[in-house]
C-alpha atoms as a PDB file:
ATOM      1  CA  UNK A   1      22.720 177.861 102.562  1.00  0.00           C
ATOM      2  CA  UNK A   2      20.824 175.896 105.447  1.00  0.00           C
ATOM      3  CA  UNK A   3      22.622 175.262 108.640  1.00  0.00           C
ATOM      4  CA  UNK A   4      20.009 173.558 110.485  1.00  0.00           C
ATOM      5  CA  UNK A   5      16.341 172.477 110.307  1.00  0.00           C
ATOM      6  CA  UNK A   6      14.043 171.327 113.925  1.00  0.00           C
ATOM      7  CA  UNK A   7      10.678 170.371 114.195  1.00  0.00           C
ATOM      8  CA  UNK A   8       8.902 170.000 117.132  1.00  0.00           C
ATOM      9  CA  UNK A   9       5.486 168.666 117.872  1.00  0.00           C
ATOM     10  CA  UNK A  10       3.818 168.955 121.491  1.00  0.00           C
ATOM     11  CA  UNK A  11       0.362 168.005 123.011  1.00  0.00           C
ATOM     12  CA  UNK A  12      -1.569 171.051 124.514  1.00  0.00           C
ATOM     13  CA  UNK A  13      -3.236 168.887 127.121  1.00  0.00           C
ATOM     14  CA  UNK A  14       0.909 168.370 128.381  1.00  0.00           C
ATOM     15  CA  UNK A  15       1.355 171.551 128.302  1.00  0.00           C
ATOM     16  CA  UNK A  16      -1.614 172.818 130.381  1.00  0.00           C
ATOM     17  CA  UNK A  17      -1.380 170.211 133.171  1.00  0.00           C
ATOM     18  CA  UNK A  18       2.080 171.427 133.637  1.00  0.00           C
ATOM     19  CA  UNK A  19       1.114 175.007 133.530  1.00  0.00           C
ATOM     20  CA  UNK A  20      -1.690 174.538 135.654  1.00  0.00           C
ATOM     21  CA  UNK A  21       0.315 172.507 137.909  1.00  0.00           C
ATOM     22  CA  UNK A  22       3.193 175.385 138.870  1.00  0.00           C
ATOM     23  CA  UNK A  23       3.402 178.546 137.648  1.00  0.00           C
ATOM     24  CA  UNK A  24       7.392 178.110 137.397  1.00  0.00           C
ATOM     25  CA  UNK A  25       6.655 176.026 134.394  1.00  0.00           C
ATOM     26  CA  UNK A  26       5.947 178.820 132.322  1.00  0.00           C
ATOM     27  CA  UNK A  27       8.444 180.908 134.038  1.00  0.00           C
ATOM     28  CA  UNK A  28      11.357 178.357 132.289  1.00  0.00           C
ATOM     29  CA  UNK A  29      10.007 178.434 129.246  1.00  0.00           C
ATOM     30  CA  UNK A  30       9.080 181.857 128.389  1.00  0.00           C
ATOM     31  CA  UNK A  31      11.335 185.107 128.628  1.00  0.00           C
ATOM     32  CA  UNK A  32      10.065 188.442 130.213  1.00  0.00           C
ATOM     33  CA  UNK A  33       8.699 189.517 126.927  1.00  0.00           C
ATOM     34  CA  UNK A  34       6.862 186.431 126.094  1.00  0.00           C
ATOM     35  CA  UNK A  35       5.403 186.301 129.604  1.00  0.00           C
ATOM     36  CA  UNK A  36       4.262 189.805 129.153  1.00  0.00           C
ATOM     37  CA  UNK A  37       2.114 188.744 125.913  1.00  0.00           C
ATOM     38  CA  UNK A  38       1.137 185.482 128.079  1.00  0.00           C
ATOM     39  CA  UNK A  39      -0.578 187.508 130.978  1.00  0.00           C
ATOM     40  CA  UNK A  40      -2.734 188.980 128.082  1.00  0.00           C
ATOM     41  CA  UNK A  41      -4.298 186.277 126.816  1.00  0.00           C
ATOM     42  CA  UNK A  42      -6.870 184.324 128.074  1.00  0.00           C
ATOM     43  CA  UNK A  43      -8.243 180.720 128.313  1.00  0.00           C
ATOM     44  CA  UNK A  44      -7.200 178.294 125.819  1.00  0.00           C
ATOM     45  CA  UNK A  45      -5.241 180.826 123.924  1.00  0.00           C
ATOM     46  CA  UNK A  46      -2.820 181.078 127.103  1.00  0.00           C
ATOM     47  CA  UNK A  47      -2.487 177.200 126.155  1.00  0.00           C
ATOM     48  CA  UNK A  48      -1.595 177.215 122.516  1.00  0.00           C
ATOM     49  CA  UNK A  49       0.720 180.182 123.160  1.00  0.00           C
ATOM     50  CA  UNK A  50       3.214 178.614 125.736  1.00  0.00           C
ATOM     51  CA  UNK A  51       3.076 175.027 123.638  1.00  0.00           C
ATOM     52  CA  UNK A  52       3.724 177.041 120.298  1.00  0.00           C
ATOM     53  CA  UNK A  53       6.720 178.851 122.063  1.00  0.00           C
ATOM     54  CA  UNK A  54       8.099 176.008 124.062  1.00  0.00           C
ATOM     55  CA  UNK A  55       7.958 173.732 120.234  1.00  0.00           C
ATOM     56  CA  UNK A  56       9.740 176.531 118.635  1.00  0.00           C
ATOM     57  CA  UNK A  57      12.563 176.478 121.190  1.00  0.00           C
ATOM     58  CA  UNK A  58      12.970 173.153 121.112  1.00  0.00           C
ATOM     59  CA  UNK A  59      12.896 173.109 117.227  1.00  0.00           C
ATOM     60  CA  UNK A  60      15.715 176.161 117.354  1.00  0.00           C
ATOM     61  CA  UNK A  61      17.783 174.128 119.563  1.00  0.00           C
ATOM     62  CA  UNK A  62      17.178 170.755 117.384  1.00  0.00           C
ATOM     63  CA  UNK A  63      18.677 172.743 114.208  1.00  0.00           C
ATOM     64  CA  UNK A  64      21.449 174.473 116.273  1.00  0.00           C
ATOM     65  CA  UNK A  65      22.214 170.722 116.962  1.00  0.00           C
ATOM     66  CA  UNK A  66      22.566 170.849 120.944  1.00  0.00           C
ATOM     67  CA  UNK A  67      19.072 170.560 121.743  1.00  0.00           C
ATOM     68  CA  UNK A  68      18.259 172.337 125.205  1.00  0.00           C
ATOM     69  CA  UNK A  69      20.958 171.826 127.935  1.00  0.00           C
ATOM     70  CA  UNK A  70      23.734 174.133 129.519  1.00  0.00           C
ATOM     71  CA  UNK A  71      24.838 175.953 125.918  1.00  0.00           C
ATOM     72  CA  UNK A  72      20.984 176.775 124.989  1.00  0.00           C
ATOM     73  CA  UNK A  73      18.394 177.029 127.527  1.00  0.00           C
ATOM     74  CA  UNK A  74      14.742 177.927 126.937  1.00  0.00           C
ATOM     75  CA  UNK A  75      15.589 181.655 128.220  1.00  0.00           C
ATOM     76  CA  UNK A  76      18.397 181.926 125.738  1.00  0.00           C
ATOM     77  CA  UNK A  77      15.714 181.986 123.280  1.00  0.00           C
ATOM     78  CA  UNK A  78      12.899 184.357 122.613  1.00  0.00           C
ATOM     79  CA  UNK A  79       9.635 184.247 120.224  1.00  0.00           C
ATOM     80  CA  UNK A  80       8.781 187.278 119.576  1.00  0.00           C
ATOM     81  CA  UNK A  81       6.090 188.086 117.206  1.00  0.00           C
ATOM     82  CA  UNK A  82       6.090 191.170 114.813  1.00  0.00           C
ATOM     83  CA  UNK A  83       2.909 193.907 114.111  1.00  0.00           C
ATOM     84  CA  UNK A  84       2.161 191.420 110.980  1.00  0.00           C
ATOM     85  CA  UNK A  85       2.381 188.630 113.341  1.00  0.00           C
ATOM     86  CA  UNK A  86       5.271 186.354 112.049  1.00  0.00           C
ATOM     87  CA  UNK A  87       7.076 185.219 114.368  1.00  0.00           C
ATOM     88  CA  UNK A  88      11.150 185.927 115.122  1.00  0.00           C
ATOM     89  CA  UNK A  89      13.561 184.384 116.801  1.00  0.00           C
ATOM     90  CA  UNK A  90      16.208 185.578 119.053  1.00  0.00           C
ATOM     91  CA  UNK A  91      18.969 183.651 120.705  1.00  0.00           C
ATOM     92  CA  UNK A  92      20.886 185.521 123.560  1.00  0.00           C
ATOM     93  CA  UNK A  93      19.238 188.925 122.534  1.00  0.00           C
ATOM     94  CA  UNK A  94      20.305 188.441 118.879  1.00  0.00           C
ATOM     95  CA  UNK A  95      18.134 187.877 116.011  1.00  0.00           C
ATOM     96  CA  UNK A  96      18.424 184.472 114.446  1.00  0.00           C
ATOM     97  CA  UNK A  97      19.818 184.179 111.194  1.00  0.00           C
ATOM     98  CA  UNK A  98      16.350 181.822 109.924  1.00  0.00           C
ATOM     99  CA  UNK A  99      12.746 181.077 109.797  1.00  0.00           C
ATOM    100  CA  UNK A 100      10.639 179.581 112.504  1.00  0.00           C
ATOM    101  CA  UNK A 101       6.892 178.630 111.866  1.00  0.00           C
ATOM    102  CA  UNK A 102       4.524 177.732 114.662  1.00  0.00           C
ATOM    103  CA  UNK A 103       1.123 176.047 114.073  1.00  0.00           C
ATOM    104  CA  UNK A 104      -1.456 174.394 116.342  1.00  0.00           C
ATOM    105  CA  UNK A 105      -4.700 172.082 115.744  1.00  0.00           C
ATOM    106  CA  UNK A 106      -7.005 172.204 119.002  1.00  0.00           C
ATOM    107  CA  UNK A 107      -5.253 168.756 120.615  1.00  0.00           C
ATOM    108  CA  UNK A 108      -1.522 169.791 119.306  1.00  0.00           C
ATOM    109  CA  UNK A 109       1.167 172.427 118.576  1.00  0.00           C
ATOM    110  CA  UNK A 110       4.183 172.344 116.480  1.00  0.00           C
ATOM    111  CA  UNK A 111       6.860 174.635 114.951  1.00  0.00           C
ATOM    112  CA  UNK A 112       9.471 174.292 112.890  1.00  0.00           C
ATOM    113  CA  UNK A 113      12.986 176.230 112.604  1.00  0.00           C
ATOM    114  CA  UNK A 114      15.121 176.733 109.378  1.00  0.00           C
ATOM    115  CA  UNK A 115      18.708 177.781 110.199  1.00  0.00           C
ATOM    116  CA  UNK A 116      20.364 179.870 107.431  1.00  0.00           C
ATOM    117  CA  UNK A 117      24.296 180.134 107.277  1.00  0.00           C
ATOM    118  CA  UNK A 118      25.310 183.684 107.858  1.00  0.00           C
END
């Protein structure tokens, strides 16, 4: 049964300026691992990465129902894509009991999260 569903849609050309701005943006949005995968990418790909990870935290925490604040924090969750390439979420190390989809278009980037009742 579905717990929880969050969408989140979020312009690139936000996300860059603030990138490009301070590196500590990207440092509070992405875990170790994600920054990792970050560092290897280049140009605009660097772009659509962090805005496809920050929407799909923000969509997790939409369907948990707190949204992002003191009880889940964009470090409590992680991204991580697998060999295939779909994307899995974790929240405090554990994996997430759902589905999260991340998509971008060259001006925007959006993801959606599916919580599933354990």
């Amino acid at each position: 049964m579905i717990q929880g569903i969050g969408l989140d849609i979020v312009e690139l050309n936000r996300i860059a300026r603030l990138d490009n701005r301070n590196a500590k943006f990207r440092e509070r949005i992405l875990s170790e691992m994600e920054l990792r995968v970050y560092e290897t990418l280049s140009g605009h790909r660097k772009t659509e990465y962090l805005a496809g990870r920050f929407a799909a935290k923000e969509a997790f925490s939409k369907a948990r129902g707190t949204g992002i604040g003191a009880d889940c924090n964009f470090l409590d969750i992680e991204v991580i894509s697998e060999a295939s390439g779909r994307p899995v979420l974790y929240f405090h190390d554990q994996p997430v009991q759902g589905f999260v989809t991340i998509t971008h278009t060259q001006t925007v980037a959006a993801a959606q999260v599916v919580l599933m009742e354990s």
